[in-house]
N, C-alpha and C. Protein backbone atom coordinates (compact mmCIF):
# COMPACT_ATOMS: atom_id res chain seq x y z
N UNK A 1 0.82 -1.17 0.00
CA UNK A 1 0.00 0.00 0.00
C UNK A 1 0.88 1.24 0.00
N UNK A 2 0.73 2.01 -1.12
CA UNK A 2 1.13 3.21 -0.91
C UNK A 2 0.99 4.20 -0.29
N UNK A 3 2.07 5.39 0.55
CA UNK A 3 1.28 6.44 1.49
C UNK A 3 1.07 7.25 0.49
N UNK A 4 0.25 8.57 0.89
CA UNK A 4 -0.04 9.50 0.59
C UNK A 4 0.57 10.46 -0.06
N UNK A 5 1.77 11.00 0.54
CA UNK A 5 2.65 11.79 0.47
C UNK A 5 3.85 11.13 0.29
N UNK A 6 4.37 10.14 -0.42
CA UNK A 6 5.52 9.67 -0.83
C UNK A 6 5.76 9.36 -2.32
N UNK A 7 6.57 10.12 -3.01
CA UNK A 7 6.55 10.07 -4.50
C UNK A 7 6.21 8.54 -5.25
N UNK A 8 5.93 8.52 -6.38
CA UNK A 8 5.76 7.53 -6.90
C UNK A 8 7.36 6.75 -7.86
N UNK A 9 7.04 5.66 -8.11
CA UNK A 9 8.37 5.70 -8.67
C UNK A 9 8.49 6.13 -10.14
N UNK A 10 7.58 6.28 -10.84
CA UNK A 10 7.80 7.36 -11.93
C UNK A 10 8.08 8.39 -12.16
N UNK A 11 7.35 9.20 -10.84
CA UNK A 11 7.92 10.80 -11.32
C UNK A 11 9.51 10.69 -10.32
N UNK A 12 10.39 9.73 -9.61
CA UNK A 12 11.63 9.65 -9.54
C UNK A 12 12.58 9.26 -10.99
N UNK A 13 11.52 8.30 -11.45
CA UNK A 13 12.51 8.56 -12.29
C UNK A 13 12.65 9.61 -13.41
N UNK A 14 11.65 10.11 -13.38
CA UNK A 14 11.59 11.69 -14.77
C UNK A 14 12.60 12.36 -14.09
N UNK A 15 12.90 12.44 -12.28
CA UNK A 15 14.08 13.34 -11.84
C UNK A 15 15.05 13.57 -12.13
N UNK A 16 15.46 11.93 -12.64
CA UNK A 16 17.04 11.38 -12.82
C UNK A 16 16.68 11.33 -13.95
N UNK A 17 16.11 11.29 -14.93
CA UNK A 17 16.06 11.73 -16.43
C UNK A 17 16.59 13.07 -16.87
N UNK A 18 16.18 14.04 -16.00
CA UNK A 18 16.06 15.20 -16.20
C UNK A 18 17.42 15.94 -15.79
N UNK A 19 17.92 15.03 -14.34
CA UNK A 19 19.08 15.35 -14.04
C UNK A 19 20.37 14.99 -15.33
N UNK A 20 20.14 13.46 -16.04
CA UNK A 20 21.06 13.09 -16.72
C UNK A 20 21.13 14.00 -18.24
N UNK A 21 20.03 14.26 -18.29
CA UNK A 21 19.54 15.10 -19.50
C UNK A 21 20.64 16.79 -19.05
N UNK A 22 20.59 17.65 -17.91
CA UNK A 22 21.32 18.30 -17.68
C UNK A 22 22.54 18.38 -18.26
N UNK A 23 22.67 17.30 -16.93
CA UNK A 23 24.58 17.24 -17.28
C UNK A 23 24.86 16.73 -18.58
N UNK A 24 24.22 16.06 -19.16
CA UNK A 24 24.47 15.91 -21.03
C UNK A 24 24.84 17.00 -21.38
N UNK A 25 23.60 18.04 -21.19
CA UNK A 25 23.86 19.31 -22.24
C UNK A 25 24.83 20.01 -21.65
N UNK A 26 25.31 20.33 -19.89
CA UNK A 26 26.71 20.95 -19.80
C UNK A 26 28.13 20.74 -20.35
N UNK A 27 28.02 19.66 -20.48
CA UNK A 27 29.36 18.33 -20.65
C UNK A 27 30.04 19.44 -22.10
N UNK A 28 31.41 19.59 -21.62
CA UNK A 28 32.17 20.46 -22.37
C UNK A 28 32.06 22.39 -21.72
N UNK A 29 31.08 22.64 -20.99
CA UNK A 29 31.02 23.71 -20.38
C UNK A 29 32.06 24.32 -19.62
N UNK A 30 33.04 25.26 -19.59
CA UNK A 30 33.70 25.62 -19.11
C UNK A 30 33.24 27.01 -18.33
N UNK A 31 33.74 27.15 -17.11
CA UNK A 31 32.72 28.13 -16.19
C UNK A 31 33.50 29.33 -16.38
N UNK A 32 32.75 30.66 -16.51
CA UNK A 32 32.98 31.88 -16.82
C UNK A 32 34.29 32.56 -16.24
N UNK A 33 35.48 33.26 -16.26
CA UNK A 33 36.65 33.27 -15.74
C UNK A 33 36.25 34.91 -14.22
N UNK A 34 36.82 34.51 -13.11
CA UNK A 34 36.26 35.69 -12.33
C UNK A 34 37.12 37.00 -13.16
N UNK A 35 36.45 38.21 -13.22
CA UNK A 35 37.03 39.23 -13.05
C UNK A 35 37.36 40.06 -12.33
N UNK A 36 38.28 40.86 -12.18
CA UNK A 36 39.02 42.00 -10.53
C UNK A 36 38.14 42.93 -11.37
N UNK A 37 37.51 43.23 -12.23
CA UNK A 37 36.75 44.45 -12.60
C UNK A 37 35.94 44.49 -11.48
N UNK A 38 35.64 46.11 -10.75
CA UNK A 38 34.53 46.66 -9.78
C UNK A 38 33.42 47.03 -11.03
N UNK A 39 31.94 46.42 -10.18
CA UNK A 39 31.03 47.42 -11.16
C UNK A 39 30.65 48.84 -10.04
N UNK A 40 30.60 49.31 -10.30
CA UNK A 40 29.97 50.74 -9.51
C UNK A 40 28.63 50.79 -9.89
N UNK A 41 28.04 51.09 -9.02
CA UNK A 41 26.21 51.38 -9.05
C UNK A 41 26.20 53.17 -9.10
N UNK A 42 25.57 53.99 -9.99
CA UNK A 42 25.98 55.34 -9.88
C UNK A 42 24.84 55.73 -8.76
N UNK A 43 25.10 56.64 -8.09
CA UNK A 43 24.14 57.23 -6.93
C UNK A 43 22.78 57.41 -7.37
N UNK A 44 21.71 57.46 -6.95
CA UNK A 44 20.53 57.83 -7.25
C UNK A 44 20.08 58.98 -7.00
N UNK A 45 19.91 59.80 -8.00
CA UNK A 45 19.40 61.16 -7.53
C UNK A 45 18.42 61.64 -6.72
N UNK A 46 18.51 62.70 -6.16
CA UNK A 46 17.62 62.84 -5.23
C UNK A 46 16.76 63.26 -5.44
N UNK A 47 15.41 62.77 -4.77
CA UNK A 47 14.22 63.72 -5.01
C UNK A 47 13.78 64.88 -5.19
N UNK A 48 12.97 65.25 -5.93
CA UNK A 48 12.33 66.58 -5.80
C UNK A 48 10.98 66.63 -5.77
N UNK A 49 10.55 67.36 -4.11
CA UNK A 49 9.10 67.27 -3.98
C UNK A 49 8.37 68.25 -5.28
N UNK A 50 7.04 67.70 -5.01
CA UNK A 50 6.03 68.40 -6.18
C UNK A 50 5.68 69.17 -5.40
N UNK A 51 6.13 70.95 -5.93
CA UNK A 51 5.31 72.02 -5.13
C UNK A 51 4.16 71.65 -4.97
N UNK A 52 3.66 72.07 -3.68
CA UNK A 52 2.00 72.43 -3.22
C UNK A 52 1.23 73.51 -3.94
N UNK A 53 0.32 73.54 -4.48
CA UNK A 53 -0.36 74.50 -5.38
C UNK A 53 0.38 75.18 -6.24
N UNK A 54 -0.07 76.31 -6.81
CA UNK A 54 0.64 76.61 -7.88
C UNK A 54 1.83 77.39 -7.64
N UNK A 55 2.74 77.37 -9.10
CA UNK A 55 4.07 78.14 -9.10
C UNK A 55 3.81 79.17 -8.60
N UNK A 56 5.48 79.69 -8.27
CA UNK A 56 5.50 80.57 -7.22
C UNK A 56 5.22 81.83 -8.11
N UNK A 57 5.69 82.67 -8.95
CA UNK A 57 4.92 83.56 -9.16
C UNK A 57 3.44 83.47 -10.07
N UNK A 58 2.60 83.14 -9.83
CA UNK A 58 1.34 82.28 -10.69
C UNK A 58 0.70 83.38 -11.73
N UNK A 59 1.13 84.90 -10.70
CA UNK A 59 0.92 85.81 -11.51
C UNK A 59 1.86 87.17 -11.42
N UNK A 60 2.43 87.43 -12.33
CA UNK A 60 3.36 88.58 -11.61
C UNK A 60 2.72 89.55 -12.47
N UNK A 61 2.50 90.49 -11.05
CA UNK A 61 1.24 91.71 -11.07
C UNK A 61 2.67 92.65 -11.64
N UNK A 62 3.78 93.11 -11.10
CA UNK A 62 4.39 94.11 -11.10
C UNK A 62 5.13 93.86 -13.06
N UNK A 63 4.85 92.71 -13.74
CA UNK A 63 4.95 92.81 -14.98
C UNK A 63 4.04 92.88 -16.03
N UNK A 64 3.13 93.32 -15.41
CA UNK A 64 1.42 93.13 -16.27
C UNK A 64 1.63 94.56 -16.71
N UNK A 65 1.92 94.94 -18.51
CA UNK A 65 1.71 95.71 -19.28
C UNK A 65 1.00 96.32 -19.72
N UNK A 66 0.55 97.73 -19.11
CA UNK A 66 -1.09 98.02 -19.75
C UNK A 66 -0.53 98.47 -21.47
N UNK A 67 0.45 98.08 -22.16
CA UNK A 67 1.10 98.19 -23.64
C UNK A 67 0.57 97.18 -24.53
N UNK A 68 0.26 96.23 -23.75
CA UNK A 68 0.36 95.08 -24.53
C UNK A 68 -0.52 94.68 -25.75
N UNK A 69 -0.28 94.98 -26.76
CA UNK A 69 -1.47 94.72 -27.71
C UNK A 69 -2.40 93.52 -27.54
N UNK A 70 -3.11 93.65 -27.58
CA UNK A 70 -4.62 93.08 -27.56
C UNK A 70 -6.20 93.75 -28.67
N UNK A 71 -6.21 93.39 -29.91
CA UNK A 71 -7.31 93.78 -30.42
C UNK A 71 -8.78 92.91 -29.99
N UNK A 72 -9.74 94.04 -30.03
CA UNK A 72 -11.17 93.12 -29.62
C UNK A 72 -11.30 92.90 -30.96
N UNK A 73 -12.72 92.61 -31.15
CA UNK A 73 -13.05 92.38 -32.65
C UNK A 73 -13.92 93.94 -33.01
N UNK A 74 -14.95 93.51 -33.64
CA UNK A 74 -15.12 95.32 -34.56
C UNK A 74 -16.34 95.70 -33.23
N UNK A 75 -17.35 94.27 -33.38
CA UNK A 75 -18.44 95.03 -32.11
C UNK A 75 -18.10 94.86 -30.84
N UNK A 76 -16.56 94.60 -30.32
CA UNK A 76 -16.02 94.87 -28.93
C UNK A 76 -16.53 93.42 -28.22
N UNK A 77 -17.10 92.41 -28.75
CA UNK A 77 -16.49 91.06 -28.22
C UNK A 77 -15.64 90.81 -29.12
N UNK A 78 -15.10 89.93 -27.99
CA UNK A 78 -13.28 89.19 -28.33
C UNK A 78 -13.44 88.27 -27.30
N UNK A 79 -12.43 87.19 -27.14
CA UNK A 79 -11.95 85.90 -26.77
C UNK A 79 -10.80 85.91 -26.99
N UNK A 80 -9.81 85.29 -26.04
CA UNK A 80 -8.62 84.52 -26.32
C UNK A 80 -8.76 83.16 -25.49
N UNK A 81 -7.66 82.66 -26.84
CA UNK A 81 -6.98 80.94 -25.88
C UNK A 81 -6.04 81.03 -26.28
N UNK A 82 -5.17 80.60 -24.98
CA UNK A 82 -3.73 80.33 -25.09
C UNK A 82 -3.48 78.89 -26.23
N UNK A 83 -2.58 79.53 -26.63
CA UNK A 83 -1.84 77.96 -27.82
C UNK A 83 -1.60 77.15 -27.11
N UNK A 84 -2.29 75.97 -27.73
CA UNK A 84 -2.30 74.38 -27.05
C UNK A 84 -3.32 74.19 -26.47
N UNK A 85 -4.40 75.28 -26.49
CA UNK A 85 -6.17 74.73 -25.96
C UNK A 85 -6.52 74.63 -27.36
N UNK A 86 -7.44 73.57 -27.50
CA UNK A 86 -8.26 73.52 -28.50
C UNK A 86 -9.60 74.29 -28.47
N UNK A 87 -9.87 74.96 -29.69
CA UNK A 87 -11.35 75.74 -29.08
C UNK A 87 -12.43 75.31 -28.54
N UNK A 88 -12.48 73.98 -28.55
CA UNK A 88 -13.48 73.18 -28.22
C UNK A 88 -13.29 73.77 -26.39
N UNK A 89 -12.82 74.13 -25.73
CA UNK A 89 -12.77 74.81 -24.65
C UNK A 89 -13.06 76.31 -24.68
N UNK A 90 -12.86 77.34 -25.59
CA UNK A 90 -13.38 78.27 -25.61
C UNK A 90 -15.43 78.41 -25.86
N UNK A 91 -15.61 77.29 -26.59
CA UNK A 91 -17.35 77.19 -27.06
C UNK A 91 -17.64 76.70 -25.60
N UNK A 92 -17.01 75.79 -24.82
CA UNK A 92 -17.21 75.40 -23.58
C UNK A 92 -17.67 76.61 -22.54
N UNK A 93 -16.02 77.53 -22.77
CA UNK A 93 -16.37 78.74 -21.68
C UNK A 93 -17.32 79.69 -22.14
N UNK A 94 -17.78 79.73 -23.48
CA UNK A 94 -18.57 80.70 -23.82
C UNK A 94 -20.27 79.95 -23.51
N UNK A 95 -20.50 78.76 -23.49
CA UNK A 95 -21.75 78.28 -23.53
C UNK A 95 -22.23 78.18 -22.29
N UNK A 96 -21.19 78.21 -21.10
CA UNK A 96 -21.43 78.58 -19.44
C UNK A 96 -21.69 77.23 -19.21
N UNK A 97 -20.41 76.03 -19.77
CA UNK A 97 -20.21 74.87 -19.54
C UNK A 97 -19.68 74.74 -18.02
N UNK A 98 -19.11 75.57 -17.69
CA UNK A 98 -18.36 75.49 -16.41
C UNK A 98 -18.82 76.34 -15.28
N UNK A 99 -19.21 75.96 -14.42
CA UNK A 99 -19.55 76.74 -13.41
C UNK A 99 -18.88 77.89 -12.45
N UNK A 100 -19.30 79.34 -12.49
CA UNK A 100 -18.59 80.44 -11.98
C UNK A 100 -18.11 79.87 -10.80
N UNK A 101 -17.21 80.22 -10.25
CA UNK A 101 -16.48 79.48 -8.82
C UNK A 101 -16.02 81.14 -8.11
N UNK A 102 -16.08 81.95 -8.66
CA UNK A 102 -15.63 83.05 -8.00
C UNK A 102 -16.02 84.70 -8.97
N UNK A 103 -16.18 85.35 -8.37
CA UNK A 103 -16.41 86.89 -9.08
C UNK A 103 -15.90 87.89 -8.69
N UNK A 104 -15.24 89.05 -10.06
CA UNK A 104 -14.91 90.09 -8.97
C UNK A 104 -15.26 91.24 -10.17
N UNK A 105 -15.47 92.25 -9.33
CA UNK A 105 -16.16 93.18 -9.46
C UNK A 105 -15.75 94.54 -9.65
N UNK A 106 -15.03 95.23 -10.52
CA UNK A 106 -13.72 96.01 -10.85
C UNK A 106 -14.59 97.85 -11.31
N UNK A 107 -16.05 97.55 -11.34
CA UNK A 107 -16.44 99.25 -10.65
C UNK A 107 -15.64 99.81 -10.13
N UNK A 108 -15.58 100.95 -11.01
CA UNK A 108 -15.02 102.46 -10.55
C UNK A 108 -13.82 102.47 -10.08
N UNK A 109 -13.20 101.42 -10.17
CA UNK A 109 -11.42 101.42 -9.95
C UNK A 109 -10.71 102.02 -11.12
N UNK A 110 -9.79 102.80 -10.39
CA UNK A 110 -8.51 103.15 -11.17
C UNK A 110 -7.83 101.88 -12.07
N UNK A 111 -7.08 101.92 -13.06
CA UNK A 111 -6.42 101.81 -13.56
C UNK A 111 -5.06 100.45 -12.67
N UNK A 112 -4.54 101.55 -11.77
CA UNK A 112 -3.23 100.87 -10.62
C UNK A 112 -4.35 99.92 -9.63
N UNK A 113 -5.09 100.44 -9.62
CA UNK A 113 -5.88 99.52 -8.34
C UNK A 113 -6.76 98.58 -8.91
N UNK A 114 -7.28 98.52 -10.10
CA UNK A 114 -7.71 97.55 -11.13
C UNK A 114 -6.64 96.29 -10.99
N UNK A 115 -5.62 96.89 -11.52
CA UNK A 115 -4.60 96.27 -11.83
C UNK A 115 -4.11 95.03 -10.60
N UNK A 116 -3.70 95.69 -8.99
CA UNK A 116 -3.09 95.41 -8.33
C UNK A 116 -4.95 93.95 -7.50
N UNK A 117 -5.91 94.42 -7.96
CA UNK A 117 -6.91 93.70 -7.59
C UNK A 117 -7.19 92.58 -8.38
N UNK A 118 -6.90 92.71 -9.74
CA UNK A 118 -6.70 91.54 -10.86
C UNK A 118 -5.60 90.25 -9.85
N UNK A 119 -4.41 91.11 -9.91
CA UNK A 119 -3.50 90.05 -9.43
C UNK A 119 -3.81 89.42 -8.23
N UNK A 120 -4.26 89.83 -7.37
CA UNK A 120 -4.77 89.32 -6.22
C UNK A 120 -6.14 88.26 -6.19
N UNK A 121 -6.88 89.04 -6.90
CA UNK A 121 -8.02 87.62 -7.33
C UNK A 121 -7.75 86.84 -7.79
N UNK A 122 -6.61 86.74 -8.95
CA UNK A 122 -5.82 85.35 -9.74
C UNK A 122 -5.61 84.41 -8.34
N UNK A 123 -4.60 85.54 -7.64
CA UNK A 123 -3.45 84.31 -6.92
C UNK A 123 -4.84 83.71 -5.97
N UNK A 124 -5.48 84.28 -5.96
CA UNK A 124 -6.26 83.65 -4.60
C UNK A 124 -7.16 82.49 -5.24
N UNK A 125 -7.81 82.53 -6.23
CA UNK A 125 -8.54 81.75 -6.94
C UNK A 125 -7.65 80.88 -7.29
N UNK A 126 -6.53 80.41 -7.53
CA UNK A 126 -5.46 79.86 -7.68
C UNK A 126 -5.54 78.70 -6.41
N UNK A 127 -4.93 79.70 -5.09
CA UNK A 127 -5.04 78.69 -3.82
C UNK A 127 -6.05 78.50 -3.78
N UNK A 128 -7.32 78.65 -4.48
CA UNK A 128 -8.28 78.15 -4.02
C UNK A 128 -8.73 76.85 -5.03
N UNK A 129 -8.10 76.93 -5.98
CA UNK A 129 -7.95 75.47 -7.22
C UNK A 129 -8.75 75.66 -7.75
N UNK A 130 -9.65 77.23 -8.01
CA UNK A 130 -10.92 77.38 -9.32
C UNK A 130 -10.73 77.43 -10.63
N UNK A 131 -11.21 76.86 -11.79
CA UNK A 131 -11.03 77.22 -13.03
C UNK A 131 -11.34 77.95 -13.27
N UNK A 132 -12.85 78.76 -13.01
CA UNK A 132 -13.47 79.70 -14.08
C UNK A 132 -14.35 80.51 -13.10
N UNK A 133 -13.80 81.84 -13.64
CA UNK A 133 -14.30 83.10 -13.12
C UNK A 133 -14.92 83.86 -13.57
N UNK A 134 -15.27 85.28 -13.01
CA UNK A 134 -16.02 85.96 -14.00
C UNK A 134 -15.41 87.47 -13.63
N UNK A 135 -14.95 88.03 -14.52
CA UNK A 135 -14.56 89.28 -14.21
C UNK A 135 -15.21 90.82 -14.77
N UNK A 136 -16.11 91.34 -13.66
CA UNK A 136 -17.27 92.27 -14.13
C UNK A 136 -16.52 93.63 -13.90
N UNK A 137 -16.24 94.00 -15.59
CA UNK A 137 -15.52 95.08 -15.74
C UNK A 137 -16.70 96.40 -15.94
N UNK A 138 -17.55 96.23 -16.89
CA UNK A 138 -18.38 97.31 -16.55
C UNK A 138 -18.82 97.63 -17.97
N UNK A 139 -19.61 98.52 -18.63
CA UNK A 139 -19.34 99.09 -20.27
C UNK A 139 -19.31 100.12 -20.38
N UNK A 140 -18.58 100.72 -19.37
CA UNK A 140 -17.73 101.92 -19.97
C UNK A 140 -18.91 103.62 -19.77
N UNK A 141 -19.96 103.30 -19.09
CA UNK A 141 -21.38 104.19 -19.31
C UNK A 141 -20.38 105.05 -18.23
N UNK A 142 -19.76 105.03 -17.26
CA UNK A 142 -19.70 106.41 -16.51
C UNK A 142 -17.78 107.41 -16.91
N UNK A 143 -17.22 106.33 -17.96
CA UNK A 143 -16.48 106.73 -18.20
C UNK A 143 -16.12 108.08 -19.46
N UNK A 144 -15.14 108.67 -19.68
CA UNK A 144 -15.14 110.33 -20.16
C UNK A 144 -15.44 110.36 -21.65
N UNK A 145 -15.33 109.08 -22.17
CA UNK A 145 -15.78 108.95 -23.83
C UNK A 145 -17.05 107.88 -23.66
N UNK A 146 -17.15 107.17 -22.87
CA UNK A 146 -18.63 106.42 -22.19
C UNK A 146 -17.80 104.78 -23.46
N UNK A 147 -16.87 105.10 -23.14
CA UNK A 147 -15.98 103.40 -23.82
C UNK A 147 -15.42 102.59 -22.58
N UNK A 148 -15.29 101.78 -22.73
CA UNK A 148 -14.42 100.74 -21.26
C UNK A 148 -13.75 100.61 -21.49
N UNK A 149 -12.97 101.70 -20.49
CA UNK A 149 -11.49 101.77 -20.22
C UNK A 149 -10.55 100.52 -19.72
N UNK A 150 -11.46 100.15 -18.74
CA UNK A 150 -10.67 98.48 -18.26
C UNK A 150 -10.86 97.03 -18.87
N UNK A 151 -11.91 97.44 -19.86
CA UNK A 151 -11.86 96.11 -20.97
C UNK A 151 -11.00 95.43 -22.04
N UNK A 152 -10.59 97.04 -22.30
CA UNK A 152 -9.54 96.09 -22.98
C UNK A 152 -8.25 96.42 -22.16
N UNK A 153 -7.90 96.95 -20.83
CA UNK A 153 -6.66 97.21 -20.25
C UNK A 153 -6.29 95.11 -19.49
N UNK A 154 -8.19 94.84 -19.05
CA UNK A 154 -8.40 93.38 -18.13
C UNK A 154 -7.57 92.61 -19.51
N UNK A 155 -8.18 92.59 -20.22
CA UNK A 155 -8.24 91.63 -21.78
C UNK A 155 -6.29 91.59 -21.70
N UNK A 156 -5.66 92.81 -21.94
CA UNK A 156 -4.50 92.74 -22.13
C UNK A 156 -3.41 92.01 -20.92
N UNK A 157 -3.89 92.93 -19.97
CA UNK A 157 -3.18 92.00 -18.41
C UNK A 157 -3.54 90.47 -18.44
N UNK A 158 -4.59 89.92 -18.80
CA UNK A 158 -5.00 88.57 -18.81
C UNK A 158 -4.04 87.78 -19.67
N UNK A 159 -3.60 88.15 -20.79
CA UNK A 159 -2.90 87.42 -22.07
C UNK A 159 -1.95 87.53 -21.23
N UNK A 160 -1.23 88.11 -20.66
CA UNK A 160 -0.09 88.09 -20.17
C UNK A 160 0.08 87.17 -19.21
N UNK A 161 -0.85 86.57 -18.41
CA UNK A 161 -0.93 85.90 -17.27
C UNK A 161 -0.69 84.02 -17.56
N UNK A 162 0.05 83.66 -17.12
CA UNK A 162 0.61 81.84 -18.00
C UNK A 162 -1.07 81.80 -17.31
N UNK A 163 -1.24 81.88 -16.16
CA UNK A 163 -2.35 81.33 -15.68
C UNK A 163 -3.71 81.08 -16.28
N UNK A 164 -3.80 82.47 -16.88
CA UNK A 164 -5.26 82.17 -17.72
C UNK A 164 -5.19 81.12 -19.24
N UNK A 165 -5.78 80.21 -18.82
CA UNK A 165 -5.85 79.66 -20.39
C UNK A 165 -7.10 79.79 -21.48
N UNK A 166 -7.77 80.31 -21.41
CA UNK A 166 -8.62 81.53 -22.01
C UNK A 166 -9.93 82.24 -21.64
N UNK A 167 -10.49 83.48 -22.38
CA UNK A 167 -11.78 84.12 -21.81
C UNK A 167 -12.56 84.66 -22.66
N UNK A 168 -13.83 84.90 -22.29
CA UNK A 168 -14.59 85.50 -23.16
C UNK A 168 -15.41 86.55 -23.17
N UNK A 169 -16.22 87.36 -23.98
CA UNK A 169 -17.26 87.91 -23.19
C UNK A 169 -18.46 87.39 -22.73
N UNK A 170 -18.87 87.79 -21.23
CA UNK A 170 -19.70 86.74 -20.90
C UNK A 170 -21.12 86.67 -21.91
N UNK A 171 -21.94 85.70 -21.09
CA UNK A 171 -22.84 85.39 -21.92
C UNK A 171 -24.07 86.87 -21.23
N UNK A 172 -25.32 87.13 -22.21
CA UNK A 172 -26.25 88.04 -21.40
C UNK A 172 -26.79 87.77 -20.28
N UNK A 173 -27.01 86.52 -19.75
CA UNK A 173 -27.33 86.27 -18.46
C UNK A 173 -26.10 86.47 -17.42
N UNK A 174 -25.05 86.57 -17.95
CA UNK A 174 -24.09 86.48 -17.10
C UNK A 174 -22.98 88.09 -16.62
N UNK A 175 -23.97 88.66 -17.67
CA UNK A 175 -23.36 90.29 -17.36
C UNK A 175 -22.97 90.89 -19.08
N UNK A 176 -22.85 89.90 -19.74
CA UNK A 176 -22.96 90.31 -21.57
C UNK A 176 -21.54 90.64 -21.80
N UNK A 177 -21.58 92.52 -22.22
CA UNK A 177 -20.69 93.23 -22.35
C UNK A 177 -19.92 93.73 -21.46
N UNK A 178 -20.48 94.06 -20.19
CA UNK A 178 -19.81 94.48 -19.25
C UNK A 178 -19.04 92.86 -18.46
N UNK A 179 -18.97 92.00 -19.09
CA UNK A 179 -18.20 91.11 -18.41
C UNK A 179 -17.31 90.13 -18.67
N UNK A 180 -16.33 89.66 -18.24
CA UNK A 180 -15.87 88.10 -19.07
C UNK A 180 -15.70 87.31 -18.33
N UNK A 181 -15.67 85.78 -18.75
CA UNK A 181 -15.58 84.50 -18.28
C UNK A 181 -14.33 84.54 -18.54
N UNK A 182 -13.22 83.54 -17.69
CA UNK A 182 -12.11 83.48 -17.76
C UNK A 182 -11.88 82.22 -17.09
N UNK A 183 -11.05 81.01 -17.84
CA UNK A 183 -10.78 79.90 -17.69
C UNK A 183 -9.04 79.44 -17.15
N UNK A 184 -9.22 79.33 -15.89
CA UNK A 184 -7.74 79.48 -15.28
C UNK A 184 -6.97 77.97 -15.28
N UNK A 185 -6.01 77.64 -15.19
CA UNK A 185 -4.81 76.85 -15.04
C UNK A 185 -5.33 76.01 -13.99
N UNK A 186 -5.55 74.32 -14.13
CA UNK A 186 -5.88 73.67 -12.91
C UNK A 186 -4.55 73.47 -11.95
N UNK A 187 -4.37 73.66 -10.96
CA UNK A 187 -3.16 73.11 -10.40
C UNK A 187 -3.59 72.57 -9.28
């Protein structure tokens, strides 16, 4: 009677088959010669953490050009997208695909204080990880030619910004002419 757990004598002998079969095919093998060659392993470079939110200047206010060319179109809407969005994101921001996450409200500001309030709503909407804003510039009714002065000054500071990746004029429910949607950098 055979136990349980004790090989059979067939698969012993496939062992010693397998063993003789081996050493057949070594037979004439001569073993590799040592070498005094060192291998060296080169160091592994060191890490670099992934900043926390966005780059450090996300927006630099003190280089924002009120020079910067920027044309609207003839009836004073315009849009930009930065190169490398496909427009299929601008019909997005213009169709009010994305939900406002923040607003700011740039009545009756100067020019310098426009300016220095732009940069500050970026960076903050930034730490705050929003895409899309709305920036209510106004149409220009209390200004000295009754044109908007900060529409196309916003429009120009914006192109300049890596952050914005594009904007539009908003839609009429959303403020029309006096406003734009603006689609920011996820980080």
């Amino acid at each position: 009677m055979k136990e349980g757990n004790q090989p059979s004598e067939s698969s012993h002998e496939a062992d010693l088959d397998d063993a003789a079969l081996f050493q057949e095919a070594m037979r004439g093998v001569k073993p590799l010669q040592t070498s005094a060659r060192v291998e060296h392993n080169p160091p592994k470079p060191r890490p670099v953490p992934r900043p926390k939110g966005p780059p450090a200047p996300y927006v630099m206010g003190d280089t924002l050009s009120d020079h910067y060319a920027f044309e609207m179109a003839e009836e004073g809407e315009w849009s930009f997208v930065r190169p490398g969005l496909q427009r299929h994101g601008l019909r997005r921001l213009r169709s009010g695909y994305w939900h406002v996450q923040a607003e700011l409200d740039m009545h009756g500001l100067t020019r310098e204080a426009a300016r220095r309030k732009l940069v500050w709503f970026l960076e903050r909407c930034a730490q705050q990880g929003y895409r899309c804003v709305r920036i209510i510039h106004g149409r220009g009714h209390g200004s000295k030619d009754r044109q908007p002065v900060l529409k196309a000054l916003i429009g120009g500071w914006l192109v300049q910004c890596e952050a914005v990746l594009a904007f539009c004029q908003a839609r009429q429910e959303d403020g029309g002419s006096g406003a734009m949607m603006v689609l920011l950098k996820k980080y």
